[in-house]
Protein backbone atom coordinates (compact mmCIF):
# COMPACT_ATOMS: atom_id res chain seq x y z
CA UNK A 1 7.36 -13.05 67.58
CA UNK A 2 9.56 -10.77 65.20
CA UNK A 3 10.92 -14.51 63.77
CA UNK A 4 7.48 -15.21 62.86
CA UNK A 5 6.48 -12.15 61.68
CA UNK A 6 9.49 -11.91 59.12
CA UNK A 7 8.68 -15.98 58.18
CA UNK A 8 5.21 -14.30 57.01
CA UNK A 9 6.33 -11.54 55.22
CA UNK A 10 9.08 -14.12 53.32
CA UNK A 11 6.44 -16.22 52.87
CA UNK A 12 3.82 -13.78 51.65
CA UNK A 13 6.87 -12.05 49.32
CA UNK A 14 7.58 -15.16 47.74
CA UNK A 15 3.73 -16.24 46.71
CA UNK A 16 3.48 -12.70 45.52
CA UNK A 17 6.72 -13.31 43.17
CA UNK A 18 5.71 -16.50 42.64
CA UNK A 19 2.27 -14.89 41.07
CA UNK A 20 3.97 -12.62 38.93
CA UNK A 21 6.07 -15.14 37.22
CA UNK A 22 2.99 -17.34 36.92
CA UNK A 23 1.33 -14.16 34.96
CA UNK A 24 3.68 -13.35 33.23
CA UNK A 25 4.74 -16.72 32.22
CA UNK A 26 0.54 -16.70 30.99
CA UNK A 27 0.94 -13.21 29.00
CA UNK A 28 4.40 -14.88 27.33
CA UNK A 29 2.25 -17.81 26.45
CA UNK A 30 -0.50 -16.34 24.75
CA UNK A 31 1.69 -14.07 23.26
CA UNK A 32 3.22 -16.89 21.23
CA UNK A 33 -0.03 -18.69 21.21
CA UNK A 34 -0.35 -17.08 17.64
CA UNK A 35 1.89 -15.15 15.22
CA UNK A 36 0.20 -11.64 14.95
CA UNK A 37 0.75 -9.56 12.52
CA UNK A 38 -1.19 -5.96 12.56
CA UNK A 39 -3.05 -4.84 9.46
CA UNK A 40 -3.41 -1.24 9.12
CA UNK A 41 -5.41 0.49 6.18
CA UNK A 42 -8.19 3.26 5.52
CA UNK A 43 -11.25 0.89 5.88
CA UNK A 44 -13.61 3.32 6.13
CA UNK A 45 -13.82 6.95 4.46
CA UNK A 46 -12.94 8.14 0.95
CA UNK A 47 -10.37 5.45 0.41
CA UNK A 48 -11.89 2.45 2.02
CA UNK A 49 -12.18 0.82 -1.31
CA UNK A 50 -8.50 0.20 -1.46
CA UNK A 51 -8.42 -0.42 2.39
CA UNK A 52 -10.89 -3.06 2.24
CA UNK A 53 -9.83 -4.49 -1.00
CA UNK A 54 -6.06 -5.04 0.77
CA UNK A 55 -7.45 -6.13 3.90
CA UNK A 56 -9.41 -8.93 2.09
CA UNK A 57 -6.15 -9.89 -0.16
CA UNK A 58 -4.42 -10.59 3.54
CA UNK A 59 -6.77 -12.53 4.73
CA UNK A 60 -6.90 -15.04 1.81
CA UNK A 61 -2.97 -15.12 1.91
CA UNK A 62 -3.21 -15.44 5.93
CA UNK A 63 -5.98 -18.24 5.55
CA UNK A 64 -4.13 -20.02 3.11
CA UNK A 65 -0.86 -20.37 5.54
CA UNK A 66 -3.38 -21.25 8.35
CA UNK A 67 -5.12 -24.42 6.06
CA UNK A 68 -1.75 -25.55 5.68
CA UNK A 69 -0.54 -25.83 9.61
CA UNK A 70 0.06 -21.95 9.78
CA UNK A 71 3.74 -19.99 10.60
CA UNK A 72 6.02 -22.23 13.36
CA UNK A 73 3.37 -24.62 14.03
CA UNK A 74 1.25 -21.51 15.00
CA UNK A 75 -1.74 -20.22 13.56
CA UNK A 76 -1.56 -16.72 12.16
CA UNK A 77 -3.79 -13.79 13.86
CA UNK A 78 -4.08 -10.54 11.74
CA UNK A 79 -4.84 -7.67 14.33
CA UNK A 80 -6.73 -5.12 12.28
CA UNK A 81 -6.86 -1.55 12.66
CA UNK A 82 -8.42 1.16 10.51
CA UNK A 83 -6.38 4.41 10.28
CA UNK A 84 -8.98 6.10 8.08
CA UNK A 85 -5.70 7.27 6.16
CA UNK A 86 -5.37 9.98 8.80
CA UNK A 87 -2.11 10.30 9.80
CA UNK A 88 -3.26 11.26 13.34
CA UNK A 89 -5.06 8.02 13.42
CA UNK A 90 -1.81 6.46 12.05
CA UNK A 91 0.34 7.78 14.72
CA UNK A 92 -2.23 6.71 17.48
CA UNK A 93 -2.77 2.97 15.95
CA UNK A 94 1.08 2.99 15.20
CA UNK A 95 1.68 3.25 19.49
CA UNK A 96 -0.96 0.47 20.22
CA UNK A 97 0.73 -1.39 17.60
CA UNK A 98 4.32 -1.41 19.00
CA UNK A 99 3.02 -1.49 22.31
CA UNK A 100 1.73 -5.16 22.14
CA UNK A 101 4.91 -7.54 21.92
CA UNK A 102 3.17 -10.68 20.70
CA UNK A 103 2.77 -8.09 16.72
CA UNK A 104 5.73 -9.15 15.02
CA UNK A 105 4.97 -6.64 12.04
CA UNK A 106 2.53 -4.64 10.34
CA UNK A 107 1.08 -4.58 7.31
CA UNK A 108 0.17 -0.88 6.60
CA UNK A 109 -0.46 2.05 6.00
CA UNK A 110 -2.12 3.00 2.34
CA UNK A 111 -0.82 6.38 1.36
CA UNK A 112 2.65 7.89 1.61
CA UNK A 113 1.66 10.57 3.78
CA UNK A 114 0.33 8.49 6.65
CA UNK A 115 3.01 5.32 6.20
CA UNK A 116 5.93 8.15 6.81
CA UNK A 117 3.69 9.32 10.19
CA UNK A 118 3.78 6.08 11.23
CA UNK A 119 6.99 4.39 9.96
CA UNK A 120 9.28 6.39 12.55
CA UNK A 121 7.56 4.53 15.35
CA UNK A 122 7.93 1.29 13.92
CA UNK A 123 11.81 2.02 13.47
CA UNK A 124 12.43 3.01 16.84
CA UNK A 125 10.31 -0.19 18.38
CA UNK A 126 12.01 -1.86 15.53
CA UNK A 127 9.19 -3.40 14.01
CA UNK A 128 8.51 -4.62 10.88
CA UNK A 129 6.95 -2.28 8.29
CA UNK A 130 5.84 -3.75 4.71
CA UNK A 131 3.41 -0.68 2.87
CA UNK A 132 2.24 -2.45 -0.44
CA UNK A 133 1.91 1.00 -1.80
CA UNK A 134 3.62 3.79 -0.36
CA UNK A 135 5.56 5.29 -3.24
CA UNK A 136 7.15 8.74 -2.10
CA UNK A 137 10.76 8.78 -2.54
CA UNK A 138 11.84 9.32 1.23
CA UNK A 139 9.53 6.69 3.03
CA UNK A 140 11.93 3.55 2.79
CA UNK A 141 14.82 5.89 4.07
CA UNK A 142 12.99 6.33 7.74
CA UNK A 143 15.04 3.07 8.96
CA UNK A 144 15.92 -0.06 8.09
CA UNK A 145 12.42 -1.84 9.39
CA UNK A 146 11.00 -0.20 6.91
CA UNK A 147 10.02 -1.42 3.59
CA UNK A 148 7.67 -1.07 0.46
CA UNK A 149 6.51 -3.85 -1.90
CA UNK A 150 6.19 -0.62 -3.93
CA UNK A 151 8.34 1.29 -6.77
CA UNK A 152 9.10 5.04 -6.12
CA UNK A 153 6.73 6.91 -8.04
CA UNK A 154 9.37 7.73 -10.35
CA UNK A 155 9.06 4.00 -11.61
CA UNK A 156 5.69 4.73 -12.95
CA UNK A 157 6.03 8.21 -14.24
CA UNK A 158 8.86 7.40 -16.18
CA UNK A 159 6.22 4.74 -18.31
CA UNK A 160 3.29 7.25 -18.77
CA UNK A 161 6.49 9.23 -20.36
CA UNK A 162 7.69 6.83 -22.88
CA UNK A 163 3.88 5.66 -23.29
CA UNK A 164 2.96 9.70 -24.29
CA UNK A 165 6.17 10.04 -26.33
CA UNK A 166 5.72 7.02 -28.68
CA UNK A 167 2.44 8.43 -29.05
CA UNK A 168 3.39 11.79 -29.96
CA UNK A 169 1.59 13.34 -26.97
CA UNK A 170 4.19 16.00 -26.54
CA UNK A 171 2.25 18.66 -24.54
CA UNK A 172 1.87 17.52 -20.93
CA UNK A 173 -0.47 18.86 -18.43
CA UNK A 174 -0.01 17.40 -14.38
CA UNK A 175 -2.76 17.49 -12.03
CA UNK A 176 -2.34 16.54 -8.34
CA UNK A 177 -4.54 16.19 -5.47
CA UNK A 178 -3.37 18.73 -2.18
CA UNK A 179 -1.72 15.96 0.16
CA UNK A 180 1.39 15.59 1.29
CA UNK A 181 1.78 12.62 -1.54
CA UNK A 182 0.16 14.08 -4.47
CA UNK A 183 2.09 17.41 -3.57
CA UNK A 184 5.20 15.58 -3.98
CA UNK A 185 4.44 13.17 -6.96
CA UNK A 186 2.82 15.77 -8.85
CA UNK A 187 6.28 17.69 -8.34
CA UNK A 188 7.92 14.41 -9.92
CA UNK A 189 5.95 13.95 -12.87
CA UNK A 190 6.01 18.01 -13.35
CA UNK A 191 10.29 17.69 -13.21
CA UNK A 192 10.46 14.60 -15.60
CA UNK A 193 8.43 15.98 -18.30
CA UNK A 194 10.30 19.46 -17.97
CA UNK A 195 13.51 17.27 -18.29
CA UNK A 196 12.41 14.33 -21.06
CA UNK A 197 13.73 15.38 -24.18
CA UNK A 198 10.26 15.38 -26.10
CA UNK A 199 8.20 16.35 -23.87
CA UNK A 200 7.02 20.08 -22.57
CA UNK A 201 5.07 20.53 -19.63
CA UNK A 202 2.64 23.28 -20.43
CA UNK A 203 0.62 22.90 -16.81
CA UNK A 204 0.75 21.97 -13.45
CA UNK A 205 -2.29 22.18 -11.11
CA UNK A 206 -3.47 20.89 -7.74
CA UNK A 207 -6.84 20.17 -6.94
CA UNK A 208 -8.84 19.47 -3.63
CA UNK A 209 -8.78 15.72 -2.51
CA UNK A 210 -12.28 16.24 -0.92
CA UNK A 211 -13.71 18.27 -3.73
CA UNK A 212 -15.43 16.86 -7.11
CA UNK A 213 -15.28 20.05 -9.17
CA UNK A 214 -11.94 20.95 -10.58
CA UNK A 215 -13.28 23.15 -13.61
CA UNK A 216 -10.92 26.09 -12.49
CA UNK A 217 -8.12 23.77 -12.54
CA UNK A 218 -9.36 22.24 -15.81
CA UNK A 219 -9.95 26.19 -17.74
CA UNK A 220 -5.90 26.50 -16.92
CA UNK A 221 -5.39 22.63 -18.19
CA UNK A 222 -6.80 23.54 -21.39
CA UNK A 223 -5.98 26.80 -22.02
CA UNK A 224 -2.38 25.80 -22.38
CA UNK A 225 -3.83 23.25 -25.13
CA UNK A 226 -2.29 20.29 -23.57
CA UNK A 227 -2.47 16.73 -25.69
CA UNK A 228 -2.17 14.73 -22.38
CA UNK A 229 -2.96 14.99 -18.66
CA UNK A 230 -1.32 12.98 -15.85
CA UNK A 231 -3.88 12.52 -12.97
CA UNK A 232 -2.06 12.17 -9.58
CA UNK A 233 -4.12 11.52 -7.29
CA UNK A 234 -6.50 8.63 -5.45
CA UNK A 235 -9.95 6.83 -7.35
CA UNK A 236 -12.36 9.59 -6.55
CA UNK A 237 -10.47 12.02 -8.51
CA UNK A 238 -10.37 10.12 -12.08
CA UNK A 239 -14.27 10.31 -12.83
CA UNK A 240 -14.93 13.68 -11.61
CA UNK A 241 -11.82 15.09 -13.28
CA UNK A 242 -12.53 12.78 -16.64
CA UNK A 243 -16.05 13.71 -16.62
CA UNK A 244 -15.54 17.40 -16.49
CA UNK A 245 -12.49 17.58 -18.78
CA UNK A 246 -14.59 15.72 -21.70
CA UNK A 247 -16.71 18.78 -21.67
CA UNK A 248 -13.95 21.18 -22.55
CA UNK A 249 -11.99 18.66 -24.90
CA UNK A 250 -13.35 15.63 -25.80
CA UNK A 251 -10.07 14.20 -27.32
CA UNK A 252 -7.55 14.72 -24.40
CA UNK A 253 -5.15 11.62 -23.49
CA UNK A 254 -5.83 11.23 -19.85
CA UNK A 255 -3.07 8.71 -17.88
CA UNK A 256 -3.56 7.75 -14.39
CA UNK A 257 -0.76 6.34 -11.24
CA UNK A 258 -1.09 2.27 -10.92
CA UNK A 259 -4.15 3.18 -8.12
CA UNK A 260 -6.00 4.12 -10.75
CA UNK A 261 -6.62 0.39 -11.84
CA UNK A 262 -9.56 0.01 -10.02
CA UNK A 263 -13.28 -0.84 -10.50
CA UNK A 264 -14.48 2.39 -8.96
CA UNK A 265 -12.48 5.05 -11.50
CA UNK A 266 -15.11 2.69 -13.89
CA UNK A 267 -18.10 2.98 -12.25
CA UNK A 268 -17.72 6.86 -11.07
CA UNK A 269 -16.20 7.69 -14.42
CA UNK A 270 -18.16 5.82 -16.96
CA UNK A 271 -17.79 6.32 -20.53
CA UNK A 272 -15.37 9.52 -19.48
CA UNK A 273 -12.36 7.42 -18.32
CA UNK A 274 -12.58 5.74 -21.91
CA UNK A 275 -9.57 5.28 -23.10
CA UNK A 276 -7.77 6.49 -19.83
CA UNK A 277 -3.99 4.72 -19.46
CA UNK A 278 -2.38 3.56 -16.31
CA UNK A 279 0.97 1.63 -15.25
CA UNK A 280 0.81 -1.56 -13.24
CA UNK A 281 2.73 -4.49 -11.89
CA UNK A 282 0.02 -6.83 -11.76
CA UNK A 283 -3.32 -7.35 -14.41
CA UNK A 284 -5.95 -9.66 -13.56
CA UNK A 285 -6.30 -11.04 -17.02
CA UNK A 286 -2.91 -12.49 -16.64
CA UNK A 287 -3.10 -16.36 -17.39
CA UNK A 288 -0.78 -17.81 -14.57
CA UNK A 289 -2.15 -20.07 -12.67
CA UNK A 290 -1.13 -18.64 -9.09
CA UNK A 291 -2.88 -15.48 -10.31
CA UNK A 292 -5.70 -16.91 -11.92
CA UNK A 293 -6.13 -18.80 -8.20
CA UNK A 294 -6.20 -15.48 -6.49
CA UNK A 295 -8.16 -13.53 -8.99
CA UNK A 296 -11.10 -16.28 -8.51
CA UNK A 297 -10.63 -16.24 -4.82
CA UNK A 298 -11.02 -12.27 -4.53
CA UNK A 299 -13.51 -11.86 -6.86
CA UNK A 300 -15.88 -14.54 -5.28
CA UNK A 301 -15.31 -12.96 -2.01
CA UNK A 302 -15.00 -8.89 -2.74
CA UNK A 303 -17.25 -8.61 -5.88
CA UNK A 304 -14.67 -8.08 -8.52
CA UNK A 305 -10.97 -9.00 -9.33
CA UNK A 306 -8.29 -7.52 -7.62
CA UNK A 307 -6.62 -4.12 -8.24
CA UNK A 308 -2.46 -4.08 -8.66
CA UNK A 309 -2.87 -2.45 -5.11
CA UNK A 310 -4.46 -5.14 -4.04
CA UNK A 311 -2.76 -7.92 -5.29
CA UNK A 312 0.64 -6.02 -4.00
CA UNK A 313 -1.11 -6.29 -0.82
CA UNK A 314 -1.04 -9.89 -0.97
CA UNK A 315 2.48 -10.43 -1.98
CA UNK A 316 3.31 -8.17 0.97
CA UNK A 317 1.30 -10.55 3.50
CA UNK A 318 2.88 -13.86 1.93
CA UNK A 319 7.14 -11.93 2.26
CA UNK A 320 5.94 -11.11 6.12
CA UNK A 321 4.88 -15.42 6.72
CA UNK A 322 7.62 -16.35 4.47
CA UNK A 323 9.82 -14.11 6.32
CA UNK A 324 8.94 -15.45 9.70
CA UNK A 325 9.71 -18.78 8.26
CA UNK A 326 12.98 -17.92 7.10
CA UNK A 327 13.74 -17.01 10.31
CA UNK A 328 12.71 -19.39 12.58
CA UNK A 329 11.41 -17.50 15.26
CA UNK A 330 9.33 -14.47 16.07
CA UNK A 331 12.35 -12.69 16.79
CA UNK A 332 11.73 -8.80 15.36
CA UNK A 333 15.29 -8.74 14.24
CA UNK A 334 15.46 -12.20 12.92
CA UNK A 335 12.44 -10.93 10.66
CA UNK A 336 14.07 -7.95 9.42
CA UNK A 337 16.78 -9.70 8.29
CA UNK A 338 15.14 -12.36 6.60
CA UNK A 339 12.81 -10.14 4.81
CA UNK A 340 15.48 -8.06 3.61
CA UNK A 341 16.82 -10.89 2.24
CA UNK A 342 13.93 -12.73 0.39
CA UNK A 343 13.18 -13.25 -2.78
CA UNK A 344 9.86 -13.89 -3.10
CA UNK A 345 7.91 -15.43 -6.59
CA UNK A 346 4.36 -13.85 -5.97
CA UNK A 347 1.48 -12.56 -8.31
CA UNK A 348 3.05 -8.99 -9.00
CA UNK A 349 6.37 -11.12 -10.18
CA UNK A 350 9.66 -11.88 -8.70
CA UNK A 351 10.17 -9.50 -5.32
CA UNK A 352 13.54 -8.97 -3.77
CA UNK A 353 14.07 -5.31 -1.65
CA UNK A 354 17.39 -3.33 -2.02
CA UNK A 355 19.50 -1.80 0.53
CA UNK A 356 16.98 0.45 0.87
CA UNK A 357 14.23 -1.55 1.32
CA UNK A 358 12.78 -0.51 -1.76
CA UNK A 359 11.16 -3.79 -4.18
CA UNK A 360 11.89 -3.69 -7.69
CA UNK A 361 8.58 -3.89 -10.12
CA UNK A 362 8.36 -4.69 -13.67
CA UNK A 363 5.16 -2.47 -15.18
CA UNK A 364 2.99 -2.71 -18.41
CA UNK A 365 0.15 -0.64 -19.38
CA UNK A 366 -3.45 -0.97 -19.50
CA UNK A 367 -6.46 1.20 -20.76
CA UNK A 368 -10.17 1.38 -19.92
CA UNK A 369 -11.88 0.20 -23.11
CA UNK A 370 -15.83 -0.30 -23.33
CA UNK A 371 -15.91 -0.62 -20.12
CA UNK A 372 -13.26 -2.64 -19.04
CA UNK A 373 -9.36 -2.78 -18.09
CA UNK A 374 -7.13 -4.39 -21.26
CA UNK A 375 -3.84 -4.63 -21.38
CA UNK A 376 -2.64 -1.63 -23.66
């Protein structure tokens, strides 16, 4: 009897192991059934324009791959997530993120702030982080899975400079939105003008994100009678700030970050942000024919061409599948390596990353003229 009783219980023990194997033999399955990739960006809220604007970039990039036989002979999935550039959203969406093993990477997050939440939870899962825009100086140094198809800030600063000085702008006035990136980039631009050797900053304010009235910043602005201001901050603050500055001086040089090249600043600004000069690494006018392709393919399906944001975005998307290539597998590591050793031809020009993880961008200007971006 105690024979046949232990012949059950080795019996039932071995269907039972049997089972779990079977399962997880499924989950491993599925899990390579498709090569996911998480995309992570405000997509509703104040910034969703840029959120859905990249979001839309990745998905041409992704369906292109897919029309062609996809990444390994797999089809590529984008998992999508909206962090409402909170960074308490982006800490939460970062743990579901690493916690599925079938993402390989993650395309994500928008602003500085909320990429260097997240980014320290990608490092230790060791998963792939490209942010197409995140520009403060410290996010690439989080880890080595971390990476920006971005310039520091610095990059772009350093134009608006030489841009103001051949112009004989000499007194510079800096005004920042109160986050955690404009805090710091505003503190950039404020340092290079006090150390350019034409240049004197005579101002340096910081404004509300969530508020549109920044007269009391303005009175200080232009009280210290300065020829040129450098916005730092996100869309919604260029046609409040452009509108209300107009009043007080008509003739003031206003120069925005490369987010300002957007549609909205346009259409909230109106005639205000005439004249209004911005750095960027892509321009939609640009007659190449693998731009021109992706200009015509966003516009039909978002409403207007693409922002430099935008079009970073889908540079960023096409590294991550040519990265995966490159590597052969889905292997996390295998990816990190391969990205950090790409170089990639895409619409915002020739990408490689440093050491750092940090890409390289080559800017011109443009300015809002009747209406319209030109290149300046």
């Amino acid at each position: 009897m105690e024979e046949k009783v232990k012949k059950v219980i080795f019996i039932a023990a071995a269907l039972v192991l049997m089972g779990a194997v079977f399962l997880a033999g499924c989950s491993k399955n599925q899990a390579a059934e498709t090569v996911k990739i998480a995309v992570a960006f405000p997509l509703t809220g104040d910034n969703a324009e840029y959120g859905q604007s990249f979001l839309t970039a990745a998905q041409i990039m992704t369906e292109r791959y897919n029309a062609a036989g996809g990444v390994l002979g797999k089809p590529v999935e984008l998992v999508v997530f909206d962090d409402r550039n909170s960074p308490d959203e982006a800490a939460s969406i970062a743990l579901r993120i690493v916690s599925d093993p079938g993402i390989v990477g993650v395309l994500g997050h928008f602003s500085s702030g909320v990429s260097m939440t997240a980014a320290p939870t990608y490092q230790e899962h060791k998963v792939v982080q490209i942010s197409p825009t995140a520009s403060h100086p410290g996010f690439s140094g989080i880890g080595d899975f971390i990476f920006r198809n971005n310039t520091v800030i610095n990059a772009e600063i350093e134009l608006i400079l030489d841009v103001a000085a051949a112009s004989n702008l000499d007194r510079i006035g800096v005004v920042a939105i109160m986050t955690d990136w404009g805090h710091t980039a505003g503190n950039i631009a404020a340092d290079l003008v006090r150390s350019h050797p034409r240049l004197t900053l005579v101002a340096h304010e910081e404004v509300l994100e969530t508020s549109d009235d920044h007269r009391p910043a303005i009175a200080n602005l232009a009280s210290s009678n300065a020829d040129a201001i450098i916005a730092v901050g996100m869309y919604s603050l260029y046609g409040p700030l452009a509108r209300q500055y107009r009043e007080v001086n008509p003739n003031v040089q206003l120069f925005g970050m490369s987010n300002a090249y957007t549609r909205q600043i346009i259409e909230l600004g109106g005639a205000a942000v005439e004249g209004l000069i911005a750095p960027v690494s892509f321009f939609s006018e640009s007659e190449d024919p693998e731009v021109r392709a992706f200009v015509e393919e966003f516009t039909k399906r978002f409403g207007n061409a693409p922002s430099a944001l935008a079009a970073q975005a889908f540079d960023s998307m096409g590294i991550f599948l040519e990265g995966i290539k490159a590597a052969g597998s889905m292997d996390r590591l295998a990816i990190r390596n391969a990205i950090q050793n790409i170089t990639y031809p895409g619409v915002t020009g020739l990408t490689r990353f440093d050491a750092n993880g940090d890409a390289d961008k080559v800017f011109q200007t443009i300015a809002v003229q009747n209406g319209r971006f030109v290149s300046f």
